[in-house]
Protein backbone atom coordinates (compact mmCIF):
# COMPACT_ATOMS: atom_id res chain seq x y z
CA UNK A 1 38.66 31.22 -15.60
CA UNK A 2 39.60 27.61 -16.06
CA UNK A 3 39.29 27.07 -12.31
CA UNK A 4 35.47 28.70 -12.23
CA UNK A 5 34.67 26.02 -14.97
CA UNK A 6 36.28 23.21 -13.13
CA UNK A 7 33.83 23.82 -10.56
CA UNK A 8 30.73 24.20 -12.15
CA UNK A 9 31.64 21.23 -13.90
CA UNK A 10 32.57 19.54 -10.53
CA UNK A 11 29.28 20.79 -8.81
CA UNK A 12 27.36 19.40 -12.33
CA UNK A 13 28.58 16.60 -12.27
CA UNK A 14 27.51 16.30 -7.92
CA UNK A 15 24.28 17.22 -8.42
CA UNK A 16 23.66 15.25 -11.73
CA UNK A 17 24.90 12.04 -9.44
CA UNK A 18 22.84 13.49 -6.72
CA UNK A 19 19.53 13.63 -8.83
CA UNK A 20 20.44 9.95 -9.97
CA UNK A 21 21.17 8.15 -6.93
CA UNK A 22 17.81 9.88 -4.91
CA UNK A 23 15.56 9.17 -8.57
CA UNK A 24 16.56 5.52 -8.76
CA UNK A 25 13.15 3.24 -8.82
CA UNK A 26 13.12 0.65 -6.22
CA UNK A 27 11.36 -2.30 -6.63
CA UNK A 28 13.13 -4.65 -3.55
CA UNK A 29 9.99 -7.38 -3.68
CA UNK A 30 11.16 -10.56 -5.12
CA UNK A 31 9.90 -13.80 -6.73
CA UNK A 32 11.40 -15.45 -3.74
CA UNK A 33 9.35 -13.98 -1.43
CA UNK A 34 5.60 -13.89 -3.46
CA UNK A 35 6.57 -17.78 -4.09
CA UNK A 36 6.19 -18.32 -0.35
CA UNK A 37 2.62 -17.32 -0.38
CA UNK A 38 -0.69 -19.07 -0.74
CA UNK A 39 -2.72 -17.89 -3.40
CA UNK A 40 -6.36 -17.40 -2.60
CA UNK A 41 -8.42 -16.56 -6.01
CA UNK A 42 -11.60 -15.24 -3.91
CA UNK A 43 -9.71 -13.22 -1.45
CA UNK A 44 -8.35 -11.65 -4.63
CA UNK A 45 -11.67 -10.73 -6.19
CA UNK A 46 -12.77 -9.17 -2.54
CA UNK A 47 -9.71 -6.94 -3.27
CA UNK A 48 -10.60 -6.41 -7.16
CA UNK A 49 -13.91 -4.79 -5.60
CA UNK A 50 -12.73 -2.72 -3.35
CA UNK A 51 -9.69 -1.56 -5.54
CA UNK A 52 -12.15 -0.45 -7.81
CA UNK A 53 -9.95 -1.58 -10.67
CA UNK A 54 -13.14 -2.02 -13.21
CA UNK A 55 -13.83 1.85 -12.46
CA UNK A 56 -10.80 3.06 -13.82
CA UNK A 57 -9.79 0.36 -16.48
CA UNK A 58 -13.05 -0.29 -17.99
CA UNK A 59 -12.64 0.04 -22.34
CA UNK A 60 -14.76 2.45 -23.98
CA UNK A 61 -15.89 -0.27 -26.15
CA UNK A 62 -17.10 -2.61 -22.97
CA UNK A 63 -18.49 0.55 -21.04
CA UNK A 64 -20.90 0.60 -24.33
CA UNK A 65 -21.81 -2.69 -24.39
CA UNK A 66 -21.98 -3.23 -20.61
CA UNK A 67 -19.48 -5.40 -19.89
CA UNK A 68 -17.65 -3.96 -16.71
CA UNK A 69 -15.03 -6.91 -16.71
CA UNK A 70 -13.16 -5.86 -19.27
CA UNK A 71 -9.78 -3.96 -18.32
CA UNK A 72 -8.49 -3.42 -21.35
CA UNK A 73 -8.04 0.56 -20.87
CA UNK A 74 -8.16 3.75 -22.64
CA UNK A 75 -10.15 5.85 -20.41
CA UNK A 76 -9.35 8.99 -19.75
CA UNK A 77 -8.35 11.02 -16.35
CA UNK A 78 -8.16 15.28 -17.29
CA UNK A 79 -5.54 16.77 -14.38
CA UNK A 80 -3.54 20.13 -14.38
CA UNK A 81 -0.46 17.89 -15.47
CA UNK A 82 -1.77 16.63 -18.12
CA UNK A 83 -4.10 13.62 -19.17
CA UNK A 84 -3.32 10.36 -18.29
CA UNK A 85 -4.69 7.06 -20.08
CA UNK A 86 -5.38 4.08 -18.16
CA UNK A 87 -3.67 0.98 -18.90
CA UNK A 88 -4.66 -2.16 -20.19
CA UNK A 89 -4.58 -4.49 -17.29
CA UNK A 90 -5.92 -7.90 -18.61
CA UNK A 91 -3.85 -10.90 -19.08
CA UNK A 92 -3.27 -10.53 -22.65
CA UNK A 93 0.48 -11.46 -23.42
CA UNK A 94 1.30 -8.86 -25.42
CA UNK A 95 -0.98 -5.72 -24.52
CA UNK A 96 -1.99 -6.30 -20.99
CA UNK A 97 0.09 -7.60 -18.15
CA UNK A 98 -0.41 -11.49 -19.18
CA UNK A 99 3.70 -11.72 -19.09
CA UNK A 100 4.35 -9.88 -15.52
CA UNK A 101 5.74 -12.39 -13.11
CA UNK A 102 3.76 -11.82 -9.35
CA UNK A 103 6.93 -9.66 -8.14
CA UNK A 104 6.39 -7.35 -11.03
CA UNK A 105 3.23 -6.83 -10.44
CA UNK A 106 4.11 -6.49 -6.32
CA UNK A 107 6.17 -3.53 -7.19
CA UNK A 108 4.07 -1.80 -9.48
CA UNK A 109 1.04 -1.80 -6.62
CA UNK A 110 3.51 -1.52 -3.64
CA UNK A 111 6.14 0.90 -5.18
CA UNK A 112 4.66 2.60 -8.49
CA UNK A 113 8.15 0.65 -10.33
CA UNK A 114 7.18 -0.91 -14.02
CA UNK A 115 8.61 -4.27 -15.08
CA UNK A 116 11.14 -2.04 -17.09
CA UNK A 117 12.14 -0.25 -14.07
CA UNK A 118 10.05 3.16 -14.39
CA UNK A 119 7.99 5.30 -12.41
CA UNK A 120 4.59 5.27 -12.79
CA UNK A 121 2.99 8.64 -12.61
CA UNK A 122 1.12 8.93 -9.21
CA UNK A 123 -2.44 9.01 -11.38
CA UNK A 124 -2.13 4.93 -10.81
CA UNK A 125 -2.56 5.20 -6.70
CA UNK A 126 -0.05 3.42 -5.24
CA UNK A 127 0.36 5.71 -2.73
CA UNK A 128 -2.18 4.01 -1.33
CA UNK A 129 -1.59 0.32 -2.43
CA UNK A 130 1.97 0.82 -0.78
CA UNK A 131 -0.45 0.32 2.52
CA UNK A 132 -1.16 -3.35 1.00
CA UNK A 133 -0.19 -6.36 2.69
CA UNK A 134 1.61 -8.19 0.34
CA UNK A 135 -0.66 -11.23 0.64
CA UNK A 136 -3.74 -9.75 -1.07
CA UNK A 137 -1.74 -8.20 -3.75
CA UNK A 138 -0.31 -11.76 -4.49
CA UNK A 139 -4.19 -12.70 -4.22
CA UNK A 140 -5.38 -9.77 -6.55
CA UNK A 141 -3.01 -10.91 -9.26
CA UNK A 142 -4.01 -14.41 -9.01
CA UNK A 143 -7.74 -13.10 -9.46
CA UNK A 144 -6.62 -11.19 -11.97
CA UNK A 145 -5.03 -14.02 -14.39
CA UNK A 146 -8.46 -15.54 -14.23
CA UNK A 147 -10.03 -12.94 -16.27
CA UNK A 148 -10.54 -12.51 -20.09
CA UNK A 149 -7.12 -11.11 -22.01
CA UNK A 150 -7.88 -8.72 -24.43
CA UNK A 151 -6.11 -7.19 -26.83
CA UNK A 152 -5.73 -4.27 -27.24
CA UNK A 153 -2.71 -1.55 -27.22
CA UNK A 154 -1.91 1.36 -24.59
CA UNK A 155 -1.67 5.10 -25.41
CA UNK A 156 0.38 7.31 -24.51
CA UNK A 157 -0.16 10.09 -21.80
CA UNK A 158 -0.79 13.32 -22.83
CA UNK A 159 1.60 15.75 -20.85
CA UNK A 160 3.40 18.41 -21.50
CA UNK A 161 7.47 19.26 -20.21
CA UNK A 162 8.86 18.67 -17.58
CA UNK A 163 6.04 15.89 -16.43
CA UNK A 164 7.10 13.69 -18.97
CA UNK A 165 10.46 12.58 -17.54
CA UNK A 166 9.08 10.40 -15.35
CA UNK A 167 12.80 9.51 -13.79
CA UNK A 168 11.99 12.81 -11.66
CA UNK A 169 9.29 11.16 -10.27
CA UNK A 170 12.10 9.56 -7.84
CA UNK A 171 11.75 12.77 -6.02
CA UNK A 172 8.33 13.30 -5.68
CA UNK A 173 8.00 9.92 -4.12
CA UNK A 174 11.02 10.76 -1.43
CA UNK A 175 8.08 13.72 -0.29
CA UNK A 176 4.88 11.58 -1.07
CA UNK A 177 5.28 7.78 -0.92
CA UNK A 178 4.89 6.57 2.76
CA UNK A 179 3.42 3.16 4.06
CA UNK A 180 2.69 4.15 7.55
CA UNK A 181 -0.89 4.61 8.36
CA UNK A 182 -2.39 8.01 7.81
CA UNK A 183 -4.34 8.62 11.25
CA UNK A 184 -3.28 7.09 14.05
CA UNK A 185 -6.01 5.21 16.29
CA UNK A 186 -7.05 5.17 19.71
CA UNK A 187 -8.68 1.86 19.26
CA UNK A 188 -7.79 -2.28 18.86
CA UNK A 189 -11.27 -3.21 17.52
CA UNK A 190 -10.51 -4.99 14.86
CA UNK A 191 -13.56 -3.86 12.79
CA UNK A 192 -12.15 -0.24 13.03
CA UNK A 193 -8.97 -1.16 11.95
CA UNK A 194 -9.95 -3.49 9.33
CA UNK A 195 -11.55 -0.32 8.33
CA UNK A 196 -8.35 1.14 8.51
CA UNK A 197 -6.66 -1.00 5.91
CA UNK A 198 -9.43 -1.17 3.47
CA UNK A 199 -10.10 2.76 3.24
CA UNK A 200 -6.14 3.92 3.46
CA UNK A 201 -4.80 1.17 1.40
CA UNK A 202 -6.41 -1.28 -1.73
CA UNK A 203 -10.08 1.46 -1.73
CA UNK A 204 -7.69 4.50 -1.81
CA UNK A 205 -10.61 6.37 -0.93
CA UNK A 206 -8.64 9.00 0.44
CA UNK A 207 -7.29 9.63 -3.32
CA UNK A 208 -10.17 11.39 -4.47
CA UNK A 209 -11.72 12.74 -1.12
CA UNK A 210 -8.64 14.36 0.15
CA UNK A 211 -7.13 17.74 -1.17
CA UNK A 212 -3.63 18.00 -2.82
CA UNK A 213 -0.86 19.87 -2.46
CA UNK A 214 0.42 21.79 -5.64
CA UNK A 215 2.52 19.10 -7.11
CA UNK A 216 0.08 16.32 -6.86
CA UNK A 217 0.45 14.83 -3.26
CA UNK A 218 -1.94 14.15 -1.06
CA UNK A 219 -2.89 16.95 2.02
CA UNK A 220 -2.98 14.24 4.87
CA UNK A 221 -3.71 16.93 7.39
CA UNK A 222 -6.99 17.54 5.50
CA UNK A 223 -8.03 13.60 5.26
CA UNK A 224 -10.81 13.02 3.77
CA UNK A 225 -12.11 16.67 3.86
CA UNK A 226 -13.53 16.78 0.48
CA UNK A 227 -11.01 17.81 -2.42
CA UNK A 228 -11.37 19.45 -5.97
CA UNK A 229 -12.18 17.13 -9.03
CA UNK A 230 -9.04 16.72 -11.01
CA UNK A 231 -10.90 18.01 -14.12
CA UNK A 232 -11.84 21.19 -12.75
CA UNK A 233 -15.71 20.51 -12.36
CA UNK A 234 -17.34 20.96 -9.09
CA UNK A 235 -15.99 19.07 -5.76
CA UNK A 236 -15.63 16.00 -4.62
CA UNK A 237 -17.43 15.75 -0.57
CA UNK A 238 -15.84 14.93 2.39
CA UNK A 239 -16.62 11.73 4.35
CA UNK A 240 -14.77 12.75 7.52
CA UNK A 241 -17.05 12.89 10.18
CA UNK A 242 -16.41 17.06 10.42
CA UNK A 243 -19.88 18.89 10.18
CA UNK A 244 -19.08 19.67 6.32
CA UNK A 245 -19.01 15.89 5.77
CA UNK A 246 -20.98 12.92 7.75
CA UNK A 247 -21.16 13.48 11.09
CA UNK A 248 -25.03 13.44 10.88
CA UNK A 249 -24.85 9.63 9.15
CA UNK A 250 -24.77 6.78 11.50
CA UNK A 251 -22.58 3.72 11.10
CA UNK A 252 -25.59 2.00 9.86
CA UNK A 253 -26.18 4.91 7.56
CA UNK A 254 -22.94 4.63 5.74
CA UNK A 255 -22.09 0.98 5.45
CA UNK A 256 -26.18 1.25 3.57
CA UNK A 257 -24.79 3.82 1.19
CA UNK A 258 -21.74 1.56 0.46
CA UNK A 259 -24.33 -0.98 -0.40
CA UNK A 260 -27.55 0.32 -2.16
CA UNK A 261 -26.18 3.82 -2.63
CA UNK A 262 -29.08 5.48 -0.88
CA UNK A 263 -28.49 8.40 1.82
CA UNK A 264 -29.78 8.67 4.97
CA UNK A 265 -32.26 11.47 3.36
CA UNK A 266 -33.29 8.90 0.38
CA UNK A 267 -31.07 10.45 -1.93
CA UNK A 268 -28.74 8.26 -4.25
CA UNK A 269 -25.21 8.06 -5.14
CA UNK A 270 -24.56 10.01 -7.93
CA UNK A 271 -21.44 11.15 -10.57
CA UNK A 272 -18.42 8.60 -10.50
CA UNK A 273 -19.52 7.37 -7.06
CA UNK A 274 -22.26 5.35 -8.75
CA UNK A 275 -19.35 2.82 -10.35
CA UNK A 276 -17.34 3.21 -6.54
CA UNK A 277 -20.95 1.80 -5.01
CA UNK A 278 -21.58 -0.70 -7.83
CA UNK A 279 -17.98 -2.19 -6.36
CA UNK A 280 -18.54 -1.78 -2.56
CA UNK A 281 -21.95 -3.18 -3.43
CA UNK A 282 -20.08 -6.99 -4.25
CA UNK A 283 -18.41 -6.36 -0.58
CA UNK A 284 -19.10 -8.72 2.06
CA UNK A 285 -21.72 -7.38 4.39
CA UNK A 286 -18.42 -7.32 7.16
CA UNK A 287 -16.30 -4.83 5.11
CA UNK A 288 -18.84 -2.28 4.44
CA UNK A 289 -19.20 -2.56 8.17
CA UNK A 290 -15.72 -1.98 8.62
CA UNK A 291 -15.45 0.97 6.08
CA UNK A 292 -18.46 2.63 8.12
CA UNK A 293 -16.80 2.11 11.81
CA UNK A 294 -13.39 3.12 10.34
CA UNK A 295 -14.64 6.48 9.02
CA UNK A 296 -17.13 7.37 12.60
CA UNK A 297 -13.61 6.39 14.37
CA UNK A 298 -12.18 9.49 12.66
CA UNK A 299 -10.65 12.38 15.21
């Protein structure tokens, strides 16, 4: 008997380590290496915009009284798992991120790793940002100090067991987080593959327009295809250029929609894509090209 207990215990105690070692967050960038780089304030602004980080971290209070600047949180994002708050991201000291050094802030965008060394639940989409060059997320928290610091305190997710141990989220991102690119390109124009970088990493437009698997991660083989909404309520399109998305818009077509939010049949953006077009919209005219030849590139 005492032997069949001695290796349980043994095979506990393996798989407890196990669990441990593979959960561990990583957050390898350090202050060393951000101090190396230049800070350029407007660069970080372009990648503000196309982050969309006003859509998402917008107050209720400033959504009322029209101020889209202010990122002081509380809106929130209905999923199967649970519903997830955002964050207050303004430079207040105390409530915001005001007190996160530039590495911090690197690893949270790059590797989904808090300044306490947690997970952050996949909701924030750094599967994406983790295609970032490290550069313009140096230049998107310089932007980002420049901004008004509000007070004003974070809630709590609302999830129910086993989502809230977030240290198991150390597995998920073994399956889910990945840098490479997601399609692979016959092609060196650089517009394309500035289009590249801008949909697959900081616009993370593939987090909403692509379908997920049933614990949360992304369904690369069905990119851009058109996905459920997280809340349950209708569907979000697909902008591949398959005949259920846009293979009847033109380049010029899209990179117009990105701008004004009219379609080629004189419709207009509607639903949550109005706020994504009121930020591609502050674009320069060049990256809403790029967007547009990236996604008529597509296989």
């Amino acid at each position: 008997m005492s032997t069949w207990i001695n290796i349980v215990t043994a095979s506990f105690i393996t798989g407890a380590t196990a669990f441990w070692i593979l959960t561990d967050p990583n957050a390898p960038i350090t202050n060393e290496q951000v101090s190396q780089l230049t800070t350029n304030v407007d660069q970080g602004k372009n990648i503000f915009n196309i982050g969309g980080c006003v859509s998402c971290h917008v107050s209720k209070l400033s959504e009322e009284q029209g101020d889209m600047i202010r990122l002081a949180g509380g809106k929130r994002f209905k999923t199967e798992f649970g519903t997830f708050i955002a964050p207050n991201i303004t430079p207040d000291k105390e409530t915001g991120i005001g007190n996160w050094t530039t590495a911090q802030f690197a690893n949270a965008m790059i590797h989904g790793v808090s300044p306490s060394n947690e997970h952050y639940y996949p909701a924030f989409p750094y599967t994406s940002y983790a295609r970032m060059a490290l550069q313009d997320v140096v230049n998107l928290k310089a932007y980002m100090d420049t901004l008004p610091a509000i007070v004003q305190q974070n809630a709590e997710h609302d999830l129910s067991f086993p989502f809230t141990i977030r240290r198991g989220l150390g597995l998920w991102k073994q399956l889910h987080l990945d840098d490479s690119a997601v399609v692979t390109l016959n092609t060196a124009d650089p517009t394309v593959l500035r289009g590249q970088y801008l949909v697959e990493g900081p616009g993370h437009c593939g987090e909403c327009h692509s379908p997920r698997n049933q614990i949360g991660g992304l369904d690369y083989s069905n990119w851009l295809m058109g996905a459920s909404s997280p809340d349950g309520k209708g569907r979000i399109p697909s902008i591949s250029p398959h005949d259920s998305g846009i293979s009847e818009w033109s380049q010029e077509d899209i990179a117009e929609y990105l701008a004004s939010g009219f379609t080629p049949e004189y419709d207009s953006a509607g639903g949550d894509m109005t706020e994504v077009i009121e930020n591609t919209s502050k674009l320069p005219e060049s990256d809403r090209d790029a967007i547009a030849a990236y996604l008529k590139a597509l296989p």
